[in-house]
PDB file of N, CA and C in Angstrom:
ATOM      1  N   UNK A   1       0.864 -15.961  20.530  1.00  0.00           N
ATOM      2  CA  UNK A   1       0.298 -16.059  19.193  1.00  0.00           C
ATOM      3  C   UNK A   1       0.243 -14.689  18.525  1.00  0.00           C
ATOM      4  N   UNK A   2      -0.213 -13.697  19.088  1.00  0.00           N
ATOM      5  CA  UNK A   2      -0.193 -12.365  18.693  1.00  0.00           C
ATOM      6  C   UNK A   2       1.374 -11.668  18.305  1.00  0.00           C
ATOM      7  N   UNK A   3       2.971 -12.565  18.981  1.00  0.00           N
ATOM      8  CA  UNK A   3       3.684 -11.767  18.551  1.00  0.00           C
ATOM      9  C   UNK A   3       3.823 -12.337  17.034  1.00  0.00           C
ATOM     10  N   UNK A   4       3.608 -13.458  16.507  1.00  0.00           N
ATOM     11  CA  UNK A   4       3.787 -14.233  15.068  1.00  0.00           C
ATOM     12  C   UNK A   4       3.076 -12.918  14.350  1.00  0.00           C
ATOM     13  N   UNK A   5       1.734 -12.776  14.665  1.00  0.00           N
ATOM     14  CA  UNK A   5       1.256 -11.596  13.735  1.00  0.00           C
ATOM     15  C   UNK A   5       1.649 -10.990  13.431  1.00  0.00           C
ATOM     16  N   UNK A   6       2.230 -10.262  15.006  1.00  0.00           N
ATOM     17  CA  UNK A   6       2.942  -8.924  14.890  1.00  0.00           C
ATOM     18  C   UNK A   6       4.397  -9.052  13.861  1.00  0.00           C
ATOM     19  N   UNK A   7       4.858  -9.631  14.246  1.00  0.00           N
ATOM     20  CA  UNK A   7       6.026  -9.807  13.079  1.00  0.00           C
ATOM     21  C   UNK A   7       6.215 -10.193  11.581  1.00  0.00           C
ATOM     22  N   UNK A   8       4.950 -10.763  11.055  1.00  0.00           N
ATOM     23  CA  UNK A   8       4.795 -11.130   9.866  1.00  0.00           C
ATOM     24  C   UNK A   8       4.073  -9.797   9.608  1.00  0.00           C
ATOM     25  N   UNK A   9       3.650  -9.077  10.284  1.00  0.00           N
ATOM     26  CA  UNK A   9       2.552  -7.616   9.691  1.00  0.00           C
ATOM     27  C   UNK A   9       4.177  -6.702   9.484  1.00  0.00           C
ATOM     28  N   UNK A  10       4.725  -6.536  10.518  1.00  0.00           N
ATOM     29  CA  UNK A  10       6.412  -5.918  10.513  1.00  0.00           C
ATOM     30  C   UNK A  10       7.150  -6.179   9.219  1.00  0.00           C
ATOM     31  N   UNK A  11       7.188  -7.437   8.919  1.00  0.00           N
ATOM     32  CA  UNK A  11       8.115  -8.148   7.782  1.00  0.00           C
ATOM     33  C   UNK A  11       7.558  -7.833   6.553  1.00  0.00           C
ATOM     34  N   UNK A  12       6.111  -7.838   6.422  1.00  0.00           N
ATOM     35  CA  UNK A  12       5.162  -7.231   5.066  1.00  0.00           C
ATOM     36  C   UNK A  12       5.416  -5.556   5.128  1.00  0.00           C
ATOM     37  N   UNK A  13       5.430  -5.141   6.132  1.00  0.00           N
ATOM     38  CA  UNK A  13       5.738  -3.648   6.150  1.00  0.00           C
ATOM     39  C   UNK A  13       6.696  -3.333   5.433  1.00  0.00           C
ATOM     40  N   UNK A  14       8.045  -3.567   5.844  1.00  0.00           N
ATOM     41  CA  UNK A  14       9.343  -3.321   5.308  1.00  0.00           C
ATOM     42  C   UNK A  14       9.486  -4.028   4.177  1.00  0.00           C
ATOM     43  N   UNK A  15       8.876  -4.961   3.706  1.00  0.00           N
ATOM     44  CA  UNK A  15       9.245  -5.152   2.117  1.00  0.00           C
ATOM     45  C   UNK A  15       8.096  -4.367   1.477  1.00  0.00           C
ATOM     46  N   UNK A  16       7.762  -3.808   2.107  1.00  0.00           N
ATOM     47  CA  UNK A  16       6.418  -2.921   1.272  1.00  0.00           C
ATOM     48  C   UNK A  16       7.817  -1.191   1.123  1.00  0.00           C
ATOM     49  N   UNK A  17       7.334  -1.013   2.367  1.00  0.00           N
ATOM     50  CA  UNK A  17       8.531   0.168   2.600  1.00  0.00           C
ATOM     51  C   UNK A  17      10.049   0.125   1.381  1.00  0.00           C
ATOM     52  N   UNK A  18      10.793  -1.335   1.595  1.00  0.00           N
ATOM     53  CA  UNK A  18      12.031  -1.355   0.910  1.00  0.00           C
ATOM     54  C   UNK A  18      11.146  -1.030  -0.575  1.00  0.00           C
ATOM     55  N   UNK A  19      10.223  -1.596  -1.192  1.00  0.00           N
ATOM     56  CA  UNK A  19       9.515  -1.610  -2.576  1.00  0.00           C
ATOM     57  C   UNK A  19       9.250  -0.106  -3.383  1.00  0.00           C
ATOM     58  N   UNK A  20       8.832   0.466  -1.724  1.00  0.00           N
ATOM     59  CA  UNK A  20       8.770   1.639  -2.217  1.00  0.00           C
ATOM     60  C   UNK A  20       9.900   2.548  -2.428  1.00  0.00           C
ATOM     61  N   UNK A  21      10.794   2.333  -1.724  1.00  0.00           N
ATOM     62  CA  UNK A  21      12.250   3.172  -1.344  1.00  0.00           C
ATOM     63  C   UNK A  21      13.137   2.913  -2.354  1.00  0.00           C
ATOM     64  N   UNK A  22      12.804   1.554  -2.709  1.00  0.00           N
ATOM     65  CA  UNK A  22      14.083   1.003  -4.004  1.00  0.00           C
ATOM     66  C   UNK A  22      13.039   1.057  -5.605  1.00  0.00           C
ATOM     67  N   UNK A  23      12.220   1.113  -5.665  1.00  0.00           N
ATOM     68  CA  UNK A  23      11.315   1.145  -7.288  1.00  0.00           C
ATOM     69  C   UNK A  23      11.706   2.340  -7.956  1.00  0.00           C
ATOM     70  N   UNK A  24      11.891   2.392  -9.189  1.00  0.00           N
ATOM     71  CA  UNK A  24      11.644   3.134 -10.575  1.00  0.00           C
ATOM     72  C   UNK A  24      10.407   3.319 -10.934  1.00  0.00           C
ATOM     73  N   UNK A  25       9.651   2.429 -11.014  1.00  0.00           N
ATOM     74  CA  UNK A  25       8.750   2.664 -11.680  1.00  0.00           C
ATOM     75  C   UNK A  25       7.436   2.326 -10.961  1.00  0.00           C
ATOM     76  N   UNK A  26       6.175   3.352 -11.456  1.00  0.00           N
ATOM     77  CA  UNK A  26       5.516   3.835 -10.332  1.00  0.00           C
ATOM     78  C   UNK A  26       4.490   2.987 -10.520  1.00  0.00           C
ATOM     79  N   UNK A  27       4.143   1.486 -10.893  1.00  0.00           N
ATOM     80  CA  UNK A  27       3.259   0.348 -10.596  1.00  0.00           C
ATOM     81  C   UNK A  27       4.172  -0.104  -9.419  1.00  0.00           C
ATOM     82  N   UNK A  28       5.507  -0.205  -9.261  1.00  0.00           N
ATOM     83  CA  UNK A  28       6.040  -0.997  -8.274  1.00  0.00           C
ATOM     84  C   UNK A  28       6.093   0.085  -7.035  1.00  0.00           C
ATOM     85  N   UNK A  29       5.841   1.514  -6.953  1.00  0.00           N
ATOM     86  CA  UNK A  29       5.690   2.194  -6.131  1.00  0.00           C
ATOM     87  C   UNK A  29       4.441   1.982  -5.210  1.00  0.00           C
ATOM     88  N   UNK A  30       3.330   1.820  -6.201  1.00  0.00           N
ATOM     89  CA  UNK A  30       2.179   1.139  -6.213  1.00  0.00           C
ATOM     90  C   UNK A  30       1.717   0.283  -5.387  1.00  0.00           C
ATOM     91  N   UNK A  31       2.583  -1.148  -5.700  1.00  0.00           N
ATOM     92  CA  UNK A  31       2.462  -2.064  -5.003  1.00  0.00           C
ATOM     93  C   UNK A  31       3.468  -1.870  -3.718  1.00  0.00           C
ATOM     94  N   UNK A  32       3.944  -1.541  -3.768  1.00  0.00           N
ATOM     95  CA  UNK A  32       5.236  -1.140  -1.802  1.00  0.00           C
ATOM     96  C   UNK A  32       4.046  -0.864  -1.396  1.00  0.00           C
ATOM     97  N   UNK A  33       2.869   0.439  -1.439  1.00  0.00           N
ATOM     98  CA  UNK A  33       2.543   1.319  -0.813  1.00  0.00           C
ATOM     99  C   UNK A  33       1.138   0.374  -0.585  1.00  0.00           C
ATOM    100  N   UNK A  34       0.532  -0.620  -1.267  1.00  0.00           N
ATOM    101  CA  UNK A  34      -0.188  -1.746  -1.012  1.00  0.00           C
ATOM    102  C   UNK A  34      -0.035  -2.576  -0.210  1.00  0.00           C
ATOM    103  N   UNK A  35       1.420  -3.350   0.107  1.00  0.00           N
ATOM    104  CA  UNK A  35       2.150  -4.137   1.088  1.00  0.00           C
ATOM    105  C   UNK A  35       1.912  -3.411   2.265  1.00  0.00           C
ATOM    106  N   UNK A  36       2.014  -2.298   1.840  1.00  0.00           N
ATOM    107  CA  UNK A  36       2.238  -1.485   3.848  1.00  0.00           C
ATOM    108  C   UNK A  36       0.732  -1.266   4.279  1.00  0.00           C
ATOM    109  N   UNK A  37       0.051  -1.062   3.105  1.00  0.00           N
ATOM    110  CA  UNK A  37      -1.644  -1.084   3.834  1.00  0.00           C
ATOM    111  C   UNK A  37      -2.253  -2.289   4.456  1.00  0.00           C
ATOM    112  N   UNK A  38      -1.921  -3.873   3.809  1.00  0.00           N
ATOM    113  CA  UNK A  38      -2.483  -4.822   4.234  1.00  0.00           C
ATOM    114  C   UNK A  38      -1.151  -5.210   5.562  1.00  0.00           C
ATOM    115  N   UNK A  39       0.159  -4.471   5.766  1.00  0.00           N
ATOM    116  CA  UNK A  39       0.543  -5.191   6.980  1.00  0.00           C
ATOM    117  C   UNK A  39      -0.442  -4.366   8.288  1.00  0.00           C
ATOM    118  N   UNK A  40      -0.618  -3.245   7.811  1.00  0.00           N
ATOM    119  CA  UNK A  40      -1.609  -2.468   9.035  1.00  0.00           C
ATOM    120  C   UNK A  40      -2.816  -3.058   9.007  1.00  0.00           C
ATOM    121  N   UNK A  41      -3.608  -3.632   8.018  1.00  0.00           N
ATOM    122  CA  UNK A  41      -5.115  -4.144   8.392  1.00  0.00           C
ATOM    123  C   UNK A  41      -4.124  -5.691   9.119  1.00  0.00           C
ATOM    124  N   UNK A  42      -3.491  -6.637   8.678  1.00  0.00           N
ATOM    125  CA  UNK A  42      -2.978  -7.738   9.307  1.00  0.00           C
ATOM    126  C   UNK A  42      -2.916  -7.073  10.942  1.00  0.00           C
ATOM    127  N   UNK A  43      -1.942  -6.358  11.142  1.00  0.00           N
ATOM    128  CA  UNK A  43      -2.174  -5.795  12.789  1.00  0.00           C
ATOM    129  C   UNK A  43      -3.834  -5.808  13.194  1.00  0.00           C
ATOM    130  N   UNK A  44      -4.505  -4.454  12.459  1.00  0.00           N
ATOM    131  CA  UNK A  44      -5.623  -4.256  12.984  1.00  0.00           C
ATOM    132  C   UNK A  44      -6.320  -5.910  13.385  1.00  0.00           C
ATOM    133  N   UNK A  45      -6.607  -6.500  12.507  1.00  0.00           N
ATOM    134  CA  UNK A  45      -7.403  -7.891  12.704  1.00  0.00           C
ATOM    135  C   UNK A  45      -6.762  -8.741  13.921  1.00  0.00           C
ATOM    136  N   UNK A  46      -5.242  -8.527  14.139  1.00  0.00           N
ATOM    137  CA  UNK A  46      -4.437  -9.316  14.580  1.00  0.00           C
ATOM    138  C   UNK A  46      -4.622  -8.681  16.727  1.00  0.00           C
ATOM    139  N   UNK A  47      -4.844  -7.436  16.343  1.00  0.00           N
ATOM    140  CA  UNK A  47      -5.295  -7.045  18.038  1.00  0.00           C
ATOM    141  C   UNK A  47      -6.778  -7.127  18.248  1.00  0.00           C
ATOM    142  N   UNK A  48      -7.567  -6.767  16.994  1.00  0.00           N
ATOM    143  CA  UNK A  48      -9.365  -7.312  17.269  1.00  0.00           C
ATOM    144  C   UNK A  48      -9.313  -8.841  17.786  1.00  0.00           C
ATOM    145  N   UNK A  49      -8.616  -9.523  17.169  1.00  0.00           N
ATOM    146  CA  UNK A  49      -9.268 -10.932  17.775  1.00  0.00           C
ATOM    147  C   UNK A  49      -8.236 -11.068  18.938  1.00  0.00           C
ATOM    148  N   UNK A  50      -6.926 -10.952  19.213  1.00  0.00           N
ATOM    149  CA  UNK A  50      -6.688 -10.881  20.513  1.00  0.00           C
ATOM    150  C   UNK A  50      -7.512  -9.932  21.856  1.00  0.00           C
ATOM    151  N   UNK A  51      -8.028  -8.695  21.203  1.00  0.00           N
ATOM    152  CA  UNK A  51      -8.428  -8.311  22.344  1.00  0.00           C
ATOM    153  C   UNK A  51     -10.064  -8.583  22.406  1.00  0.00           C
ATOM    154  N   UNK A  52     -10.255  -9.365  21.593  1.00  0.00           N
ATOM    155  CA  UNK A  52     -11.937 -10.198  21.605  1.00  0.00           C
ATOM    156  C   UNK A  52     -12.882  -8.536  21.047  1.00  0.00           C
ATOM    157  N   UNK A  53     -12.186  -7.736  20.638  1.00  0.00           N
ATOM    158  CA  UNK A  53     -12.933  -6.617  20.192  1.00  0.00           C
ATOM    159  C   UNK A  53     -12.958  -6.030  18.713  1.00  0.00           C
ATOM    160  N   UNK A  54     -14.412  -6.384  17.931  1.00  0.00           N
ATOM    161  CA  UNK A  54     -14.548  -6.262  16.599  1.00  0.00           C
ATOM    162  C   UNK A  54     -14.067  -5.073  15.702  1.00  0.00           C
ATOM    163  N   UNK A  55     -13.978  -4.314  16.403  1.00  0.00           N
ATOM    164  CA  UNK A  55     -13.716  -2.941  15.685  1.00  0.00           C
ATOM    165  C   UNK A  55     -12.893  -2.765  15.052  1.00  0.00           C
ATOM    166  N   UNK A  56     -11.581  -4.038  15.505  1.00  0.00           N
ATOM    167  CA  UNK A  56     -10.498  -4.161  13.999  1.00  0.00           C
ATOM    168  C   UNK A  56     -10.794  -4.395  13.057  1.00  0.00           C
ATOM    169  N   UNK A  57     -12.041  -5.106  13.018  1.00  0.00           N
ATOM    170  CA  UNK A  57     -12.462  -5.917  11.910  1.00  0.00           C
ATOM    171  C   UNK A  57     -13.051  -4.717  11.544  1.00  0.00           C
ATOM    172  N   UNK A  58     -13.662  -4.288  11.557  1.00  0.00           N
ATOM    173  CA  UNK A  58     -14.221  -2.764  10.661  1.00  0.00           C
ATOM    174  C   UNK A  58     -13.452  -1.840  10.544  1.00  0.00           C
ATOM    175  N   UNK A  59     -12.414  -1.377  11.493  1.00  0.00           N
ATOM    176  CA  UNK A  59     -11.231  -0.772  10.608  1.00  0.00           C
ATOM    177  C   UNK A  59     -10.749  -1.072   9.819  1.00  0.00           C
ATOM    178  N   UNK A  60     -10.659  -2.904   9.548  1.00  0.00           N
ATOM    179  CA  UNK A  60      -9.355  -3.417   8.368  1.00  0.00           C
ATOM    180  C   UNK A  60     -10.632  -3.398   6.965  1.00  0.00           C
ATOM    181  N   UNK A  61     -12.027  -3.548   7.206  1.00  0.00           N
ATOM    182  CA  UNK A  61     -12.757  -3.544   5.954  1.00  0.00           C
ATOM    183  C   UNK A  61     -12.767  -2.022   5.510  1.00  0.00           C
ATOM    184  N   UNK A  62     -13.036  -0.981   6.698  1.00  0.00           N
ATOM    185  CA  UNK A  62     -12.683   0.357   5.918  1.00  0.00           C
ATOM    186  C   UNK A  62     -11.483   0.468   5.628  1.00  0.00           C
ATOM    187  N   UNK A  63     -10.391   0.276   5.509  1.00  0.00           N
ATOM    188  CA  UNK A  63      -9.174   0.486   5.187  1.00  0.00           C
ATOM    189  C   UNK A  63      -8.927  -0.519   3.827  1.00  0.00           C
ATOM    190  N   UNK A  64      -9.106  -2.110   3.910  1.00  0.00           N
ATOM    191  CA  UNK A  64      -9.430  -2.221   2.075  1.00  0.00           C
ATOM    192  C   UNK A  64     -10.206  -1.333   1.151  1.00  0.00           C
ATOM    193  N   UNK A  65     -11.132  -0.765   1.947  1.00  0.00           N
ATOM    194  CA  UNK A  65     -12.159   0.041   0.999  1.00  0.00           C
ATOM    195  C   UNK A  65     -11.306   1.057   0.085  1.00  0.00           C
ATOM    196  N   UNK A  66     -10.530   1.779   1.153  1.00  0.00           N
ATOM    197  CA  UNK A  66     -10.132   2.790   1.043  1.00  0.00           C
ATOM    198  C   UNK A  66      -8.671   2.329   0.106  1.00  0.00           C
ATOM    199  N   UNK A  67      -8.271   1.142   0.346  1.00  0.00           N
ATOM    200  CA  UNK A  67      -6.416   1.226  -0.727  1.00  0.00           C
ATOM    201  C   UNK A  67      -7.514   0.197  -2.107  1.00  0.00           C
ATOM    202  N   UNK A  68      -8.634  -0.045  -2.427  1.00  0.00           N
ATOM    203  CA  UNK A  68      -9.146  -0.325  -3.568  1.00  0.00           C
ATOM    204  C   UNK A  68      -9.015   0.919  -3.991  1.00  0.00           C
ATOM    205  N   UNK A  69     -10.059   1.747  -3.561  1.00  0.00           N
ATOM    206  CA  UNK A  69      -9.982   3.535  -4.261  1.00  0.00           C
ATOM    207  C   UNK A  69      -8.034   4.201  -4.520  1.00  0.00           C
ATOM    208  N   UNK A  70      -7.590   3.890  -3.547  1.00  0.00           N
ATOM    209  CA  UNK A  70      -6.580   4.182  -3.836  1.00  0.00           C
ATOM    210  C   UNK A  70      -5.402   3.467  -4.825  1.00  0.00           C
ATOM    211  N   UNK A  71      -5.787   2.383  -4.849  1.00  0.00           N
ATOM    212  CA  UNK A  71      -5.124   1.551  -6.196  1.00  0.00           C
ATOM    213  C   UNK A  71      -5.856   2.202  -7.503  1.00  0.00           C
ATOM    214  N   UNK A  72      -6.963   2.286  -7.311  1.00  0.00           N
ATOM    215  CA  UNK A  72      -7.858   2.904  -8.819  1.00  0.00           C
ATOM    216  C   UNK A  72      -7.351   3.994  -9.059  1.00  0.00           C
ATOM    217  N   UNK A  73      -7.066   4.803  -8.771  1.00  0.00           N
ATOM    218  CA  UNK A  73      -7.138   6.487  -8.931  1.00  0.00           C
ATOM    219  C   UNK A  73      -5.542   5.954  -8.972  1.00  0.00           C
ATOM    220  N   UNK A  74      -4.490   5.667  -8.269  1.00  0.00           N
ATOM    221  CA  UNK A  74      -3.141   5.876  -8.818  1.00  0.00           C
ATOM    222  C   UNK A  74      -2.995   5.068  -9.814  1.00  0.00           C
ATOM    223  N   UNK A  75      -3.691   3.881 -10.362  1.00  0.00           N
ATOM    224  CA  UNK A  75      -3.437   3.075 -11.796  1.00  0.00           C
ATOM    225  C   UNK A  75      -4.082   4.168 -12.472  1.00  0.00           C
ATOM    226  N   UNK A  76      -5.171   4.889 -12.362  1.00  0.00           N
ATOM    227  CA  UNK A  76      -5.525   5.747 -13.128  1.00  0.00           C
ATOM    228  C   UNK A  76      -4.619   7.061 -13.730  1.00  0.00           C
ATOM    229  N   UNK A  77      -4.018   7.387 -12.619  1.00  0.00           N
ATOM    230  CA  UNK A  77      -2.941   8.476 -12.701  1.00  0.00           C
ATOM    231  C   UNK A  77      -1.922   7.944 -13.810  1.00  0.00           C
ATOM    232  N   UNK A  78      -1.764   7.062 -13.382  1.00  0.00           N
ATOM    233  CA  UNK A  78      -0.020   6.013 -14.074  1.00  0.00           C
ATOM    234  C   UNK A  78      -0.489   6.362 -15.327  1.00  0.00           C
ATOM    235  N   UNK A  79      -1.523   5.677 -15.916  1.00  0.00           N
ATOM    236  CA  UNK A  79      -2.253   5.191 -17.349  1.00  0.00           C
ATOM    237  C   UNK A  79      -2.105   6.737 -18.070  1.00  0.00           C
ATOM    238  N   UNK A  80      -2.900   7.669 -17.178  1.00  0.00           N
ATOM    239  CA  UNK A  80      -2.408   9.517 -17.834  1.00  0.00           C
ATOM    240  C   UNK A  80      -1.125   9.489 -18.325  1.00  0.00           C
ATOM    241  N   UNK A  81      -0.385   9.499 -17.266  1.00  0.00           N
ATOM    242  CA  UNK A  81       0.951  10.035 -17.450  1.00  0.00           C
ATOM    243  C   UNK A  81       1.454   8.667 -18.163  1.00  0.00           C
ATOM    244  N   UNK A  82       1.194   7.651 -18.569  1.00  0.00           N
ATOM    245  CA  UNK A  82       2.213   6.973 -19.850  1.00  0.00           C
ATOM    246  C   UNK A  82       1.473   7.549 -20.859  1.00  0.00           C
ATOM    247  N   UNK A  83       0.107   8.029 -21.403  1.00  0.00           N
ATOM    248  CA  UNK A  83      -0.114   8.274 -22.570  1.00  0.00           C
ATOM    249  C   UNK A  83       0.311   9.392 -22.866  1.00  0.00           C
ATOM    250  N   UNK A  84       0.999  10.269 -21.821  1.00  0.00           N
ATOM    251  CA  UNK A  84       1.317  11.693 -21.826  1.00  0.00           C
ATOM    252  C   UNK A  84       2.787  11.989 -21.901  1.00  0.00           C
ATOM    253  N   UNK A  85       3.763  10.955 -21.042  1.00  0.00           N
ATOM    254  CA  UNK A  85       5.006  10.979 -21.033  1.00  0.00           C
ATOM    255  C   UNK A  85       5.862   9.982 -21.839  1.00  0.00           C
ATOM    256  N   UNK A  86       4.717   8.435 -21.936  1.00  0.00           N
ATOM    257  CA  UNK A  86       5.189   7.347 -22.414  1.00  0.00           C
ATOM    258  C   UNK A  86       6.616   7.123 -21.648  1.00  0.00           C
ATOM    259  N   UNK A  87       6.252   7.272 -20.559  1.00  0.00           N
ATOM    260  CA  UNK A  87       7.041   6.328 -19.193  1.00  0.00           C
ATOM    261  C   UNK A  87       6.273   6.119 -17.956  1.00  0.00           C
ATOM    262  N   UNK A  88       7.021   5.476 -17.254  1.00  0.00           N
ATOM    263  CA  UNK A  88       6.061   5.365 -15.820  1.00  0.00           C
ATOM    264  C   UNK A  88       7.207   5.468 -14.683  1.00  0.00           C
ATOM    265  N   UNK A  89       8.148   5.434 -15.305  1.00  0.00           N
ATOM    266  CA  UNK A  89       9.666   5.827 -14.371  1.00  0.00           C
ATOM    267  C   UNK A  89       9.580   7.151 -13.313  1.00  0.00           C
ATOM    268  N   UNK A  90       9.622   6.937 -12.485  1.00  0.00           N
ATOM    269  CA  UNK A  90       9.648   8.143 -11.273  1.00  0.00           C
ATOM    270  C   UNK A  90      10.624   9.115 -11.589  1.00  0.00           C
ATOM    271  N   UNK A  91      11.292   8.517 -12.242  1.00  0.00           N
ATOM    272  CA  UNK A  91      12.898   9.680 -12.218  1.00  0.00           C
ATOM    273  C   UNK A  91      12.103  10.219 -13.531  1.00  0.00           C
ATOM    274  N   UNK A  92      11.472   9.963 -14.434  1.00  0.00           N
ATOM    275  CA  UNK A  92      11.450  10.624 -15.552  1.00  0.00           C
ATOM    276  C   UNK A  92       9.870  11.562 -15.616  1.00  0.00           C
ATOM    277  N   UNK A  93       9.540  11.309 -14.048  1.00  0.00           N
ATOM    278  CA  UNK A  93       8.320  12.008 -14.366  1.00  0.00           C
ATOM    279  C   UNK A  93       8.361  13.687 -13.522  1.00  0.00           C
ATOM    280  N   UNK A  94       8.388  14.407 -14.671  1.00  0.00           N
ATOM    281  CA  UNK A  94       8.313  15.841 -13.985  1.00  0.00           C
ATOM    282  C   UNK A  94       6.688  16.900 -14.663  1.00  0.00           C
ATOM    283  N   UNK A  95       5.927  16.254 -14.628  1.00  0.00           N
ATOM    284  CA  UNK A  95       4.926  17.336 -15.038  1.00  0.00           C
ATOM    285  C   UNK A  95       4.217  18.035 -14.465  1.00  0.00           C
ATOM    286  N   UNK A  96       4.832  18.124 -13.297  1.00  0.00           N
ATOM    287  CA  UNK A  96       4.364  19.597 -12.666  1.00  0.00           C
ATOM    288  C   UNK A  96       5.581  20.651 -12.628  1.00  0.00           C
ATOM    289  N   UNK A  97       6.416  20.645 -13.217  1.00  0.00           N
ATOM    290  CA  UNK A  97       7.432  21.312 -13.615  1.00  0.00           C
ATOM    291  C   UNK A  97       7.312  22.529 -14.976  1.00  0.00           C
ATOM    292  N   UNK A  98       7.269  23.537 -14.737  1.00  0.00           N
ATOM    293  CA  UNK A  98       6.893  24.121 -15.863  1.00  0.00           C
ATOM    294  C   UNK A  98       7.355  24.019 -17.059  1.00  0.00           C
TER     295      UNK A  98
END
């Protein structure tokens, strides 16, 4: 039962990974880098209840905690830089460039 997990947490990984590797634009960077956080809490939960030990379960709630904050602050970032660049395209964003 644990390898089904394991492979559906694998399979969410890499389309998180491909999302990120193949996107333009940095909401869909966004979301890749979202896919790959919930295939690691899917693991975490997925060896807590196989190994009858809770502590996945409080790793995978600190770890939503933590890609909420991190969805906020990079939608926050995005929202800057379109009112600033009026794009959200990765290739077109250079403002740390002098």
């Amino acid at each position: 039962m644990l390898k089904g997990y394991l492979l559906l947490a694998a399979a969410v990984f890499a389309i998180g990974l491909f999302g990120v590797l193949t996107r333009r634009n940095a909401v869909g960077i966004l979301l890749g880098i979202e896919l790959m956080l919930n295939a690691v809490n899917i693991n975490l939960v997925a060896f807590a209840w196989h190994g009858g030990n809770p502590v996945g379960w409080v790793f995978a709630l600190f770890t939503i905690a933590i890609t909420v904050a991190e969805v906020a602050v990079g939608l926050a970032i995005v929202i800057v830089i379109f009112r600033v660049r009026r794009t959200v395209e990765a290739d077109h964003l250079t403002l740390l460039r002098g």
